[in-house]
C-alpha atoms as a PDB file:
ATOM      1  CA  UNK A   1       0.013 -44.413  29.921  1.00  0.00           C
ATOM      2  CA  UNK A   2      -1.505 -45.454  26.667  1.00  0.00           C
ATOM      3  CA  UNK A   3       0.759 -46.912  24.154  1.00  0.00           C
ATOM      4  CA  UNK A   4       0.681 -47.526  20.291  1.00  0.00           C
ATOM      5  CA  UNK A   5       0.838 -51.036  19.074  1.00  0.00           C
ATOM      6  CA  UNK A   6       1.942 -51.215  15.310  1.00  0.00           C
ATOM      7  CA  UNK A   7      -0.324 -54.421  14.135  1.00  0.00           C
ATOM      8  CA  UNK A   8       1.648 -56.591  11.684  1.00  0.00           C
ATOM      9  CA  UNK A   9       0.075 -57.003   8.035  1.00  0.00           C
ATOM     10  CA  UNK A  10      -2.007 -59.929   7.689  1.00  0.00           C
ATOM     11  CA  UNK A  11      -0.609 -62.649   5.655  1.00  0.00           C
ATOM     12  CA  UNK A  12      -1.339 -61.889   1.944  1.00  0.00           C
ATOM     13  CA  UNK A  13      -1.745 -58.712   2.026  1.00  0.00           C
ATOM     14  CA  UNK A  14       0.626 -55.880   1.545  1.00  0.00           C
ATOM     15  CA  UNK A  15       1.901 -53.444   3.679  1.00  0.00           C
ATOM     16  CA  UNK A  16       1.685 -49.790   2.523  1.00  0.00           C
ATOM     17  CA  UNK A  17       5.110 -48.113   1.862  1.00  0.00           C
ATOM     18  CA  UNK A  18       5.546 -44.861   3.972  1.00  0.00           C
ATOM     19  CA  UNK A  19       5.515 -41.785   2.629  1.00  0.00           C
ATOM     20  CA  UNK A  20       8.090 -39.642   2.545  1.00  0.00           C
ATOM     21  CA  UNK A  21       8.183 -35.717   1.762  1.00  0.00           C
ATOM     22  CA  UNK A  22       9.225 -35.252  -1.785  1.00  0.00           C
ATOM     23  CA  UNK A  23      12.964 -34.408  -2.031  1.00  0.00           C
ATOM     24  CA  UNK A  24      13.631 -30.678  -2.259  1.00  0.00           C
ATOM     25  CA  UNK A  25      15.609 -29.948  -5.464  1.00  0.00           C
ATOM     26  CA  UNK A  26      18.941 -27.873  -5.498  1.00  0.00           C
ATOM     27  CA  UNK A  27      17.286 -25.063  -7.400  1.00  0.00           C
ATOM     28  CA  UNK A  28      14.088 -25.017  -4.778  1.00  0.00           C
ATOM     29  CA  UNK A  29      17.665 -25.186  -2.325  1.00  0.00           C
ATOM     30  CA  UNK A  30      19.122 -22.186  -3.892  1.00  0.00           C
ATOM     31  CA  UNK A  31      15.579 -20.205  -4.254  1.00  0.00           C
ATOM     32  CA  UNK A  32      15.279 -20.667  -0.322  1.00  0.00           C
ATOM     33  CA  UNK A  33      18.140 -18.974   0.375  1.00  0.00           C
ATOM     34  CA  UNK A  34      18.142 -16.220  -2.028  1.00  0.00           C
ATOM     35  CA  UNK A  35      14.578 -15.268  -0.417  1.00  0.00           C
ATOM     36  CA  UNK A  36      16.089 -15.708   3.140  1.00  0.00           C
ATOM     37  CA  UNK A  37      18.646 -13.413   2.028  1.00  0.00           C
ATOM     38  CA  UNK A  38      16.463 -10.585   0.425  1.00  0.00           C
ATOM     39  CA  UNK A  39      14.200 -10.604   3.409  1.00  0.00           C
ATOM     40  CA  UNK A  40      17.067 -10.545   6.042  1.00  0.00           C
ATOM     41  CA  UNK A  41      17.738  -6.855   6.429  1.00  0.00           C
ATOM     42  CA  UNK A  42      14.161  -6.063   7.426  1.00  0.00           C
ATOM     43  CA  UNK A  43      14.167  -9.455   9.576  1.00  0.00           C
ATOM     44  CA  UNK A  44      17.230  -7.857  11.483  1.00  0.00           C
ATOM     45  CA  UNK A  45      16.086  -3.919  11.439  1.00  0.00           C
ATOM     46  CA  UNK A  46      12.631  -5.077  12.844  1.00  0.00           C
ATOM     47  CA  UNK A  47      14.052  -7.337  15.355  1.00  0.00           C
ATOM     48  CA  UNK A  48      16.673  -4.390  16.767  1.00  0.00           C
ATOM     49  CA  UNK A  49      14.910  -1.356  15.980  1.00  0.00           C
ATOM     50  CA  UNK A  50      11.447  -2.484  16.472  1.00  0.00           C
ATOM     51  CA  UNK A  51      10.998  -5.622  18.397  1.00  0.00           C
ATOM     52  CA  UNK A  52      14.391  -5.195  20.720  1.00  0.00           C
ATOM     53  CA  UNK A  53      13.517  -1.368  21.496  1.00  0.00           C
ATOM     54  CA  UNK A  54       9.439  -2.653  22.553  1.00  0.00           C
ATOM     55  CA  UNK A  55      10.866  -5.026  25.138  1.00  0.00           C
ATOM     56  CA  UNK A  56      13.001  -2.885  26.700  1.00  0.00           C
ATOM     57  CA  UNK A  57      10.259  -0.274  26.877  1.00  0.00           C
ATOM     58  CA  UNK A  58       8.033  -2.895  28.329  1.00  0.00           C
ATOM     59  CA  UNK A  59      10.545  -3.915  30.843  1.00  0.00           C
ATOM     60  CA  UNK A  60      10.983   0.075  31.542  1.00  0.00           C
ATOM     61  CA  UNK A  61       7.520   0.889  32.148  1.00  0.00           C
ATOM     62  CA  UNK A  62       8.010  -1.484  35.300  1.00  0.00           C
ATOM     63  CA  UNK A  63      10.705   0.786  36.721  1.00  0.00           C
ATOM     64  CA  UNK A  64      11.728   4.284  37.810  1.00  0.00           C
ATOM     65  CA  UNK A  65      14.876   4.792  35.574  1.00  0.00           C
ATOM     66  CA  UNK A  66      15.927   8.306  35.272  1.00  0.00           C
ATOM     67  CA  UNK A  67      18.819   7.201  32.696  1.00  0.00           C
ATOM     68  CA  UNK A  68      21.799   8.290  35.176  1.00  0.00           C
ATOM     69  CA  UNK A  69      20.834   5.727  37.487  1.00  0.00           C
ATOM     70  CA  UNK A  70      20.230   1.975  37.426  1.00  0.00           C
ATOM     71  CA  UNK A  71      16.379   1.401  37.021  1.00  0.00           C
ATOM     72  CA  UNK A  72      14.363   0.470  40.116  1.00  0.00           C
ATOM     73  CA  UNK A  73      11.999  -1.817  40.098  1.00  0.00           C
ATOM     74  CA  UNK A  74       8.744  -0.238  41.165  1.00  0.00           C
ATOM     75  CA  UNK A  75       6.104  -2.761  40.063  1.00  0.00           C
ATOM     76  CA  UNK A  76       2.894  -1.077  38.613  1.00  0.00           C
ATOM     77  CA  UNK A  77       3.479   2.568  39.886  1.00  0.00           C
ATOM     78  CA  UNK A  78       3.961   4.039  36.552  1.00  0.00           C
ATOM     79  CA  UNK A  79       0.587   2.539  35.430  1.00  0.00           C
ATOM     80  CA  UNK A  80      -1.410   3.530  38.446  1.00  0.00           C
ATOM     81  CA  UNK A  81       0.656   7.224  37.853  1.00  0.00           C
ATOM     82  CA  UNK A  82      -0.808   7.921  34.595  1.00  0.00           C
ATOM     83  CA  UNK A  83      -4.505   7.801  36.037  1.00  0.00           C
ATOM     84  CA  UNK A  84      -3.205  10.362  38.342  1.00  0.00           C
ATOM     85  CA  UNK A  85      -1.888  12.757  36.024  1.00  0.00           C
ATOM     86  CA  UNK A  86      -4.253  15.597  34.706  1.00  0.00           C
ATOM     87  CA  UNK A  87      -1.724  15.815  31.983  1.00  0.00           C
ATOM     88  CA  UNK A  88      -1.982  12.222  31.123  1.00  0.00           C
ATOM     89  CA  UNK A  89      -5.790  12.568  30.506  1.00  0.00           C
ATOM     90  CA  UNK A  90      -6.029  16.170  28.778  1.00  0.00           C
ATOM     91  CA  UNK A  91      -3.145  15.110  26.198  1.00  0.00           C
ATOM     92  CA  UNK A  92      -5.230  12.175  25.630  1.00  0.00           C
ATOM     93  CA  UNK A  93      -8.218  14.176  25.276  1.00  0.00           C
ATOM     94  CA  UNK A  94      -6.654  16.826  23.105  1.00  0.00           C
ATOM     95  CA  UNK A  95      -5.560  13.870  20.439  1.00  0.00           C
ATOM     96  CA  UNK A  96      -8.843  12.244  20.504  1.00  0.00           C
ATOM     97  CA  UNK A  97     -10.167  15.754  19.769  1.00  0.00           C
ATOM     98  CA  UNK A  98      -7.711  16.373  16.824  1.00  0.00           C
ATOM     99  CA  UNK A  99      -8.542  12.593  15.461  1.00  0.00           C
ATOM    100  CA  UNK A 100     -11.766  13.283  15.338  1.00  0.00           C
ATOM    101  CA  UNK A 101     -11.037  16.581  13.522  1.00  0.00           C
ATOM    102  CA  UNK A 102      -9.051  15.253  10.712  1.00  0.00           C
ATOM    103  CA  UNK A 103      -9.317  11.954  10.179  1.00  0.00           C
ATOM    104  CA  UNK A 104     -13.371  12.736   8.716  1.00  0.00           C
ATOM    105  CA  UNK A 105     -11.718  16.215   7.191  1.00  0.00           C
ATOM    106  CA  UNK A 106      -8.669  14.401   5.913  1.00  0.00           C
ATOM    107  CA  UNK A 107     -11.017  11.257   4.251  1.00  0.00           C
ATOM    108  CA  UNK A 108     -13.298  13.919   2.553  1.00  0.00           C
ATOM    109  CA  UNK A 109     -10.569  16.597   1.513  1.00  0.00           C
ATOM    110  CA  UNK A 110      -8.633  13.749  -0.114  1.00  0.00           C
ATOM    111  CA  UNK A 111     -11.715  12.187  -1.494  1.00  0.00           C
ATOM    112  CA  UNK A 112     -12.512  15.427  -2.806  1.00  0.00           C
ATOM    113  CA  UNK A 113      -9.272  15.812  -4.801  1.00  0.00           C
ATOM    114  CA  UNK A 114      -9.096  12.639  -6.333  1.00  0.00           C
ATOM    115  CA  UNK A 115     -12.254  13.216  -7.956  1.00  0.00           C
ATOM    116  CA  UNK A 116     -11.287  16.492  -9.184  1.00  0.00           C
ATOM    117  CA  UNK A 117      -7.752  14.701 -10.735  1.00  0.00           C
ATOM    118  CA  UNK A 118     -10.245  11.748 -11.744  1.00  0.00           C
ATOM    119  CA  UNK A 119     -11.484  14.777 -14.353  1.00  0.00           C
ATOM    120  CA  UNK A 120      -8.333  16.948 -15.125  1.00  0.00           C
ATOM    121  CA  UNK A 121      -7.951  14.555 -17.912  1.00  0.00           C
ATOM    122  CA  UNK A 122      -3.821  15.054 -19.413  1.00  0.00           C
ATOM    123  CA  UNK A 123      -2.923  17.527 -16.574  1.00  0.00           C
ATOM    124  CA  UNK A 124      -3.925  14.991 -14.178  1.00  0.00           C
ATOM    125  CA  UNK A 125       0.010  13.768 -14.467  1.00  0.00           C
ATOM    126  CA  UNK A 126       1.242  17.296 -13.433  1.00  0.00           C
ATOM    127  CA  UNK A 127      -1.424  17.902 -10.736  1.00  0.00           C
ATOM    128  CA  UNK A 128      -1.079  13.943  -8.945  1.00  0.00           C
ATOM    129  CA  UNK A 129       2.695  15.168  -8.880  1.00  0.00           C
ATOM    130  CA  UNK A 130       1.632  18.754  -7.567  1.00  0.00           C
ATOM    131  CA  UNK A 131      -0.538  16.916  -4.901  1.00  0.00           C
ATOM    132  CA  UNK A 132       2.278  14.318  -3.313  1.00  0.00           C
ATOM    133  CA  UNK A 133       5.215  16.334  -3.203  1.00  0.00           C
ATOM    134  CA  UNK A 134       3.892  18.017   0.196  1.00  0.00           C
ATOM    135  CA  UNK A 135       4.598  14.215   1.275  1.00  0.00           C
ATOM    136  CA  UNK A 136       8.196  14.594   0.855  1.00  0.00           C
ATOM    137  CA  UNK A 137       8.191  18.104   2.732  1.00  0.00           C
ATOM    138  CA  UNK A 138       9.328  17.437   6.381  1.00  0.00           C
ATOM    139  CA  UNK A 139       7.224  17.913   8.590  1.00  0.00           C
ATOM    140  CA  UNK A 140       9.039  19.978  10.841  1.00  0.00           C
ATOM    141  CA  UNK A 141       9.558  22.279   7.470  1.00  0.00           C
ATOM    142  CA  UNK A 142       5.798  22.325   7.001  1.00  0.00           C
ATOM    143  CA  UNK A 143       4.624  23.227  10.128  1.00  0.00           C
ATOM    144  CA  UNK A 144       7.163  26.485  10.640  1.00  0.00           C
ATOM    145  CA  UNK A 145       5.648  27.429   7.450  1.00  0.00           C
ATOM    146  CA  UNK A 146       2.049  26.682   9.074  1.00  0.00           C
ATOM    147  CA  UNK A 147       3.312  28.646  11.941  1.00  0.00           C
ATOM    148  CA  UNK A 148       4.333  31.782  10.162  1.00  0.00           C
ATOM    149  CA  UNK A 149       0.602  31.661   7.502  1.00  0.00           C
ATOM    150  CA  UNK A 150      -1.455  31.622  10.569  1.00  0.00           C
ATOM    151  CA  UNK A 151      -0.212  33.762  12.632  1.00  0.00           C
ATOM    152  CA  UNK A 152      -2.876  36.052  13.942  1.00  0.00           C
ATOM    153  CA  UNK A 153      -1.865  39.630  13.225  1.00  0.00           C
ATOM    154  CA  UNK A 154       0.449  39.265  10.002  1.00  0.00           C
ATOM    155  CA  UNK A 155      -0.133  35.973   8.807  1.00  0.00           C
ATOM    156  CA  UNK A 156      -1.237  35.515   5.184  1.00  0.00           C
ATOM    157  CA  UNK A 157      -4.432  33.507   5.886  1.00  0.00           C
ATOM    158  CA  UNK A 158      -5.559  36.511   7.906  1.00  0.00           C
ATOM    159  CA  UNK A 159      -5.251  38.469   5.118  1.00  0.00           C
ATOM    160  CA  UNK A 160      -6.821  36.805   2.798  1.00  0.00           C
ATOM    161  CA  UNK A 161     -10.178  36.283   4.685  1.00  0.00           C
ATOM    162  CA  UNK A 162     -10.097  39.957   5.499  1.00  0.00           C
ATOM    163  CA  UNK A 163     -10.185  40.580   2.034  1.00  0.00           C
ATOM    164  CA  UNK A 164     -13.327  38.964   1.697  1.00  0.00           C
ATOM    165  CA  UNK A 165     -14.493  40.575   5.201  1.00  0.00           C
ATOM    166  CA  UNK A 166     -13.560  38.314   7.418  1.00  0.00           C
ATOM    167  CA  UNK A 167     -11.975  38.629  10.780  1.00  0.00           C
ATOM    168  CA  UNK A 168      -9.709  35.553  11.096  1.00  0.00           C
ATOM    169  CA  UNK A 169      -9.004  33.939  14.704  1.00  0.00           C
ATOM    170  CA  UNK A 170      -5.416  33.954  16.440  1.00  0.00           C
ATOM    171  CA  UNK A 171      -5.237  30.128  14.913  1.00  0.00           C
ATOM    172  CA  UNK A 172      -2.097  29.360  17.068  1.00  0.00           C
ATOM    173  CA  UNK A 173      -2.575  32.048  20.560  1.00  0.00           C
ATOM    174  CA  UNK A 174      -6.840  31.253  20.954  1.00  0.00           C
ATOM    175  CA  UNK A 175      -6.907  27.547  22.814  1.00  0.00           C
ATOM    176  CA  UNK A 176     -10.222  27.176  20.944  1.00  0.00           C
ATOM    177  CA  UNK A 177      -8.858  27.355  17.676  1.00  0.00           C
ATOM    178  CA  UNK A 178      -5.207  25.173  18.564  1.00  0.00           C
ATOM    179  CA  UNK A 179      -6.904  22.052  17.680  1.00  0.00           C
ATOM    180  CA  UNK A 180      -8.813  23.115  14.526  1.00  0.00           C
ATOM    181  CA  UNK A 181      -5.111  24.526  13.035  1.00  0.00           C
ATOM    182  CA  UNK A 182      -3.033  21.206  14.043  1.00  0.00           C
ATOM    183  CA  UNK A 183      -6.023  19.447  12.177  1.00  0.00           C
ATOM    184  CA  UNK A 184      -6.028  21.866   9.195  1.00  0.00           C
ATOM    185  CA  UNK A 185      -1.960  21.741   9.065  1.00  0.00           C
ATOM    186  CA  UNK A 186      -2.362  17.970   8.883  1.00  0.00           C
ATOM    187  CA  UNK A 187      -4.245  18.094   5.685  1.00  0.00           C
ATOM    188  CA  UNK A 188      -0.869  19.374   3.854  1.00  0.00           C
ATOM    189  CA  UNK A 189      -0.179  15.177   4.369  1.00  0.00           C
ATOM    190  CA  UNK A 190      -3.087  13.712   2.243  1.00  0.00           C
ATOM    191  CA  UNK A 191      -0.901  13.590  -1.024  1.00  0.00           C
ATOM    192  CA  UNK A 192      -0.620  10.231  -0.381  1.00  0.00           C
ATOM    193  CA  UNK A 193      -4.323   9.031   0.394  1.00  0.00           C
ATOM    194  CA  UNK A 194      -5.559  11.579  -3.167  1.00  0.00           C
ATOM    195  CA  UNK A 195      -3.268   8.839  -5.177  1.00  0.00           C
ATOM    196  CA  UNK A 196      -4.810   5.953  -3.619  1.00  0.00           C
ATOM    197  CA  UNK A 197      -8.264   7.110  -3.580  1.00  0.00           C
ATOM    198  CA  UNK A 198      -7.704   8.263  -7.139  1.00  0.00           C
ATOM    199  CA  UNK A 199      -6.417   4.255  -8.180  1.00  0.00           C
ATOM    200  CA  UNK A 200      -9.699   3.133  -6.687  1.00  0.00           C
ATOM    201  CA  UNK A 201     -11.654   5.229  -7.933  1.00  0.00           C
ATOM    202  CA  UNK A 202     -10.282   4.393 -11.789  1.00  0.00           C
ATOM    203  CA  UNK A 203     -10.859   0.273 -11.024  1.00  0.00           C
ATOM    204  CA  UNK A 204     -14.921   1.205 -10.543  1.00  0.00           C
ATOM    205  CA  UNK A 205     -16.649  -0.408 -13.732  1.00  0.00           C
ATOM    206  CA  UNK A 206     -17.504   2.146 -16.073  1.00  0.00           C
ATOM    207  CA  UNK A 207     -20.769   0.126 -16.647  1.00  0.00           C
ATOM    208  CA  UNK A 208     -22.437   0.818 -13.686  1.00  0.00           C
ATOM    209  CA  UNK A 209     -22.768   4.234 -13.947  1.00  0.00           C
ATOM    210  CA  UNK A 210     -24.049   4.080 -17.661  1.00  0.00           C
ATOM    211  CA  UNK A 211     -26.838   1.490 -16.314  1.00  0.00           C
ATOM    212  CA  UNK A 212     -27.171   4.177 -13.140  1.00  0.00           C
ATOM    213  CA  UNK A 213     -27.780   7.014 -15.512  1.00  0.00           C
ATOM    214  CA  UNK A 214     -30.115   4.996 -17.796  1.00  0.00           C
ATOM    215  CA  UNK A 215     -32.422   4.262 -14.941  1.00  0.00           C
ATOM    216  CA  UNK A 216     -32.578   8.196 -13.969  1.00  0.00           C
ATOM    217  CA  UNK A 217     -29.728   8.338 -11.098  1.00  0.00           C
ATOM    218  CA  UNK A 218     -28.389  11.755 -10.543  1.00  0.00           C
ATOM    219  CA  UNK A 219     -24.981  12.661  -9.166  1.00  0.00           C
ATOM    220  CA  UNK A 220     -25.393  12.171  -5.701  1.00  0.00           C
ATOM    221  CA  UNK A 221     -27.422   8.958  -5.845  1.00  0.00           C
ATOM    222  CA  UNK A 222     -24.569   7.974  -7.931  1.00  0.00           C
ATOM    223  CA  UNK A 223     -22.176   8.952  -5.370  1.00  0.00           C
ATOM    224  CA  UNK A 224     -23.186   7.141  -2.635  1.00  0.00           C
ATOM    225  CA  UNK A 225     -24.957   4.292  -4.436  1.00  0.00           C
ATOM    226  CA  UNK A 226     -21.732   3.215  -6.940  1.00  0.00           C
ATOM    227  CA  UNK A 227     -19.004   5.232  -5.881  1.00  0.00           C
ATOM    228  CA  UNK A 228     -18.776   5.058  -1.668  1.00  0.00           C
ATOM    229  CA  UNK A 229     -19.246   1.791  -2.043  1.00  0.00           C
ATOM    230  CA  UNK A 230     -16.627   0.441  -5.032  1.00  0.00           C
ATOM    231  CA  UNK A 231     -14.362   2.056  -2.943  1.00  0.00           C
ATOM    232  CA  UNK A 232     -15.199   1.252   0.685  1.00  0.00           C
ATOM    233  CA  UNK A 233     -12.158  -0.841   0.631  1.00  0.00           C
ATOM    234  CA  UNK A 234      -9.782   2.121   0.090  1.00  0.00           C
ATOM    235  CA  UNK A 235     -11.710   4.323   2.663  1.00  0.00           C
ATOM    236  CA  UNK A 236     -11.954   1.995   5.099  1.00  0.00           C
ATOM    237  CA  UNK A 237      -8.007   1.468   4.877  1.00  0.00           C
ATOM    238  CA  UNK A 238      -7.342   5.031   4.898  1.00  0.00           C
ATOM    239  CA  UNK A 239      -9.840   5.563   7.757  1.00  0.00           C
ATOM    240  CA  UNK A 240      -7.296   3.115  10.063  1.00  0.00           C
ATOM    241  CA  UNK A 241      -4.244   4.383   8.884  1.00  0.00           C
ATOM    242  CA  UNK A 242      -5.428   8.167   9.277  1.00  0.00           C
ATOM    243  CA  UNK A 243      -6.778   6.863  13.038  1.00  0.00           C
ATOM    244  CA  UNK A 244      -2.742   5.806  14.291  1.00  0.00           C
ATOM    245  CA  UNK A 245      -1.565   8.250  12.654  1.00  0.00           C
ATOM    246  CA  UNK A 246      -3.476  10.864  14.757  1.00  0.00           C
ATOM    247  CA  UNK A 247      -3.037   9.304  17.618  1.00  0.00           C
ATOM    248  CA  UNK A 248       0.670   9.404  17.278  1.00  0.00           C
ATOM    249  CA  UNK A 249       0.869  12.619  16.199  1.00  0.00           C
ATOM    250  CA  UNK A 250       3.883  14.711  17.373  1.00  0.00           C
ATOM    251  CA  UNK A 251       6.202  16.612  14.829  1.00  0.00           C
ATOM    252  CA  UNK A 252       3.677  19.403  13.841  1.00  0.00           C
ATOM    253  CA  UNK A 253       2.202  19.817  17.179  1.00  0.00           C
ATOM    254  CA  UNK A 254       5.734  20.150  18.761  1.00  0.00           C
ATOM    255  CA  UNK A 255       7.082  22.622  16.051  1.00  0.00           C
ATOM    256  CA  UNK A 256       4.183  24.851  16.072  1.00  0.00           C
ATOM    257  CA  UNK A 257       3.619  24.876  20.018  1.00  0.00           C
ATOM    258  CA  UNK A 258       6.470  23.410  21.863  1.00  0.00           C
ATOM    259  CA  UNK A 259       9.692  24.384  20.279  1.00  0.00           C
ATOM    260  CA  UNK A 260      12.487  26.524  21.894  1.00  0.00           C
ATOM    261  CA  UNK A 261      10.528  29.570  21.162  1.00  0.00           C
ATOM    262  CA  UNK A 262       7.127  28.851  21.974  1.00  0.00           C
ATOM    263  CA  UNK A 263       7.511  26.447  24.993  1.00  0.00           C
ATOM    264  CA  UNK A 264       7.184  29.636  27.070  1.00  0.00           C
ATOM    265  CA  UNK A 265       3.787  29.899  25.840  1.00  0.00           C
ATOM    266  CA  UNK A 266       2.013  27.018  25.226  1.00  0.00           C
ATOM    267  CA  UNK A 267      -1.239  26.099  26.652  1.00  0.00           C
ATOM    268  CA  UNK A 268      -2.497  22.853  27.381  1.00  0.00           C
ATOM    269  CA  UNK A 269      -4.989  22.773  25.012  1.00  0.00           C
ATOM    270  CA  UNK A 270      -2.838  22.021  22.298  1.00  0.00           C
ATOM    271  CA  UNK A 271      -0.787  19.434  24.521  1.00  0.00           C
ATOM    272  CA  UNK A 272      -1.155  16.472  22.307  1.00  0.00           C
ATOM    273  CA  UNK A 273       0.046  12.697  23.977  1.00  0.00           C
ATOM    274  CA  UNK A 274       2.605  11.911  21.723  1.00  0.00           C
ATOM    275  CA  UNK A 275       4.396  15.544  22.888  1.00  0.00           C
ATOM    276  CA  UNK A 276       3.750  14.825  26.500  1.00  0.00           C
ATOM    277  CA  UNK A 277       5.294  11.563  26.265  1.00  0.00           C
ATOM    278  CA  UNK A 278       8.289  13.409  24.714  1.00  0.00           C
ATOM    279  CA  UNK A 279       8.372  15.441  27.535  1.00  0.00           C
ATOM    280  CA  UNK A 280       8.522  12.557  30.263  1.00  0.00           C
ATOM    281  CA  UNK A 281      11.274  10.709  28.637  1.00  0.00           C
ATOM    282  CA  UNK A 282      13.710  13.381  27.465  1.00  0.00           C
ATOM    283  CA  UNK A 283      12.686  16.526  29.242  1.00  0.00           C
ATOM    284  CA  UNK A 284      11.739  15.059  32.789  1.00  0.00           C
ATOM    285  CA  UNK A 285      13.947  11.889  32.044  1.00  0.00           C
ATOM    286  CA  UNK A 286      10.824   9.779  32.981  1.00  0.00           C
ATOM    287  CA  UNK A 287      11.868   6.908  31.426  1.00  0.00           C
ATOM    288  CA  UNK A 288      10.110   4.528  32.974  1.00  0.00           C
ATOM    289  CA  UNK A 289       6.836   6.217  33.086  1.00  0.00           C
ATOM    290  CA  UNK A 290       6.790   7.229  29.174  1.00  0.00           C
ATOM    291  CA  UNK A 291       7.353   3.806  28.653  1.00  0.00           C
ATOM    292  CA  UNK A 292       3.796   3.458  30.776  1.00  0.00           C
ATOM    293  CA  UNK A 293       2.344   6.340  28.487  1.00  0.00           C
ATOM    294  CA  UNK A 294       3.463   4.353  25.266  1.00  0.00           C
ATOM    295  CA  UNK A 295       1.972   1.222  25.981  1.00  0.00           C
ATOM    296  CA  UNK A 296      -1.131   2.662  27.379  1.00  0.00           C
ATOM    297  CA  UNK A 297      -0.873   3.970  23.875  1.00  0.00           C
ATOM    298  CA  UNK A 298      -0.378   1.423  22.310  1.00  0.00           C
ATOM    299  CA  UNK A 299      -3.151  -0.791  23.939  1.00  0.00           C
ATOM    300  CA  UNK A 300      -5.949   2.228  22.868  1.00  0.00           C
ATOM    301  CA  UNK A 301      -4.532   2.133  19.306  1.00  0.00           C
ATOM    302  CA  UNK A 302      -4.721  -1.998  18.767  1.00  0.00           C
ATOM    303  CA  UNK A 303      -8.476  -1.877  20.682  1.00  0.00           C
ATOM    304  CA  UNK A 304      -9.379   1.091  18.474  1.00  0.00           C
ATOM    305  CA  UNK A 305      -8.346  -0.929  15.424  1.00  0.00           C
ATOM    306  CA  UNK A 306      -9.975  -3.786  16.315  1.00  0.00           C
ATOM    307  CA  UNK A 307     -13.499  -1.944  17.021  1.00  0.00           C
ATOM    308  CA  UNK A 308     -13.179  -0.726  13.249  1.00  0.00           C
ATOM    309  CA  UNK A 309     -12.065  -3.513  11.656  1.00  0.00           C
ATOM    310  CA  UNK A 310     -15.051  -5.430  13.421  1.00  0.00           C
ATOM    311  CA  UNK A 311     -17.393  -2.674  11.934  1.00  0.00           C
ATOM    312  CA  UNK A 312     -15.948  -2.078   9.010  1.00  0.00           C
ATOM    313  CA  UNK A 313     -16.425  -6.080   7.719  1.00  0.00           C
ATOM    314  CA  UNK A 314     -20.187  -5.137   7.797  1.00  0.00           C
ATOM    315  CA  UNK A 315     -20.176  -2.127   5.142  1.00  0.00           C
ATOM    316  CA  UNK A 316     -16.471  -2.945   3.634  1.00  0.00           C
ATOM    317  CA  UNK A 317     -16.764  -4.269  -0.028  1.00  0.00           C
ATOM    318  CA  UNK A 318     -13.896  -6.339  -1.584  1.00  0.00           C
ATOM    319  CA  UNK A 319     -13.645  -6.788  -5.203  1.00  0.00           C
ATOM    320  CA  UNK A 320     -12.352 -10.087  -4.665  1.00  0.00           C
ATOM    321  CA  UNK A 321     -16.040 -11.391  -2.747  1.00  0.00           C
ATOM    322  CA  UNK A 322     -19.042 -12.213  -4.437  1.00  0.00           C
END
């Protein structure tokens, strides 16, 4: 075993003094513990209603607990389980089909209306105000209203598209068309993504368009030469966040096609995973093997994110970079 051998100064010459870390004042003291403090609550409500409750599912997923009895231990049944489930792979099939729906339709709807608000001018206040409060509408709210619009036979966006000749589709009977309405429900949400669209598309330098227009750029050269990408940081953000959102999507799919009323009914076409899941752990009281289904879900989401975040540093540009 190797050991360290201080050497002794050599005679004349003078050994350093150590260094020691600089001595924290009492205000530095008192600033420490005040930010401790303010940051507490969400240390403790992530660490008990996040952290605490992600354990215990992983833990779960290892057993066959039907909550009135003591969990079993059953190893990696649950995981080899969900392979065997049709259910398992047409929910998951269903909510990559409704991701890849809205999250393009949501990203260009949204883009759409921030560039209209970008040119209301003084009623842009009004209108950004008009555009978020559908945020603070519950979902569950929302999508009975959804349900009762597109209903197939009296539903008022029926009638409006036979007033222009159209014959509208049963939007929530037709399994072809289940997955187009949950998608074109979800775009009530995008209040949210107009504003932040709409603050990065205010930060894009003036400048460049004047020097785009003096060198004979129209509209949509302009578009997708200056404006795509000044804001391909916003985008690219919204693209992710839009992509877990989907995949965790639940309330409106529930409301409109799994409620008291229209479990009866419901086809597996509009069987979304985050419902299924629902089902397992408080309908079938498969604890245990939801627990499976969320971290199965949870592993597609982080390798999803990672695959877009690896493509996205390519085409992503940051103000902050040169």
């Amino acid at each position: 075993m190797a050991t360290t051998v201080e050497r002794p100064a050599a005679r004349g010459q003078v050994e350093p003094a150590r260094r020691r870390p600089p001595k924290r004042s009492p205000l530095a003291k008192r600033e420490d513990r005040a930010g401790w403090l303010f940051v507490s609550p969400w240390v403790l409500g992530f660490l008990i209603f996040t952290a605490g409750p992600m354990i215990a599912s992983l833990v779960l997923s290892f057993t066959d607990y039907q909550m009135i009895q003591t969990p079993r231990v059953v190893g990696l049944d649950n995981y080899r389980e969900l392979f065997d489930d049709p259910r398992v792979l047409k929910s998951l099939s269903n909510t990559f089909v409704y991701a890849a729906m809205f999250v393009p339709l949501g990203t260009i709807f949204a883009l759409a209306l921030a560039m209209m608000l970008q040119r209301v001018g003084k009623a842009g206040g009004f209108f950004r105000t008009a555009f978020y409060l559908p945020e603070m509408t519950p979902a569950v709210a929302a999508a009975a209203m959804f349900l009762l619009l597109l209903n197939g036979q009296q539903g008022l966006v029926n009638k409006v598209l036979g007033w222009f000749g159209i014959n509208g589709p049963n939007w929530t009977a037709d399994p072809n068309w289940l997955k187009p309405s949950l998608a074109a429900v979800s775009l009530w949400t995008v209040g949210g993504t107009v504003i932040i669209y709409l603050a990065a598309l205010n930060g894009v330098p003036k400048q460049l368009y004047e020097a785009a227009e003096l060198d004979g750029a129209g509209p949509v050269t302009r578009f997708f030469r200056i404006t795509v990408p000044m804001i391909s940081g916003a985008l690219f953000f919204t693209v992710i966040t839009h992509t877990i959102a989907s995949m965790q999507m639940f309330d409106q799919a529930y409301t409109m096609f799994y409620g008291p009323q229209q479990k009866a009914t419901a086809s597996d076409e509009s069987l979304v995973y985050m419902v299924y899941l629902f089902q397992n752990a408080f309908q079938f009281f498969k604890m245990g093997f939801a627990s499976a289904m969320a971290w199965l879900l949870f592993v597609i989401i982080m390798a999803i994110t990672f695959l877009q975040v690896r493509i996205g540093n390519r085409y992503v540009y940051y103000h902050g970079e040169r």
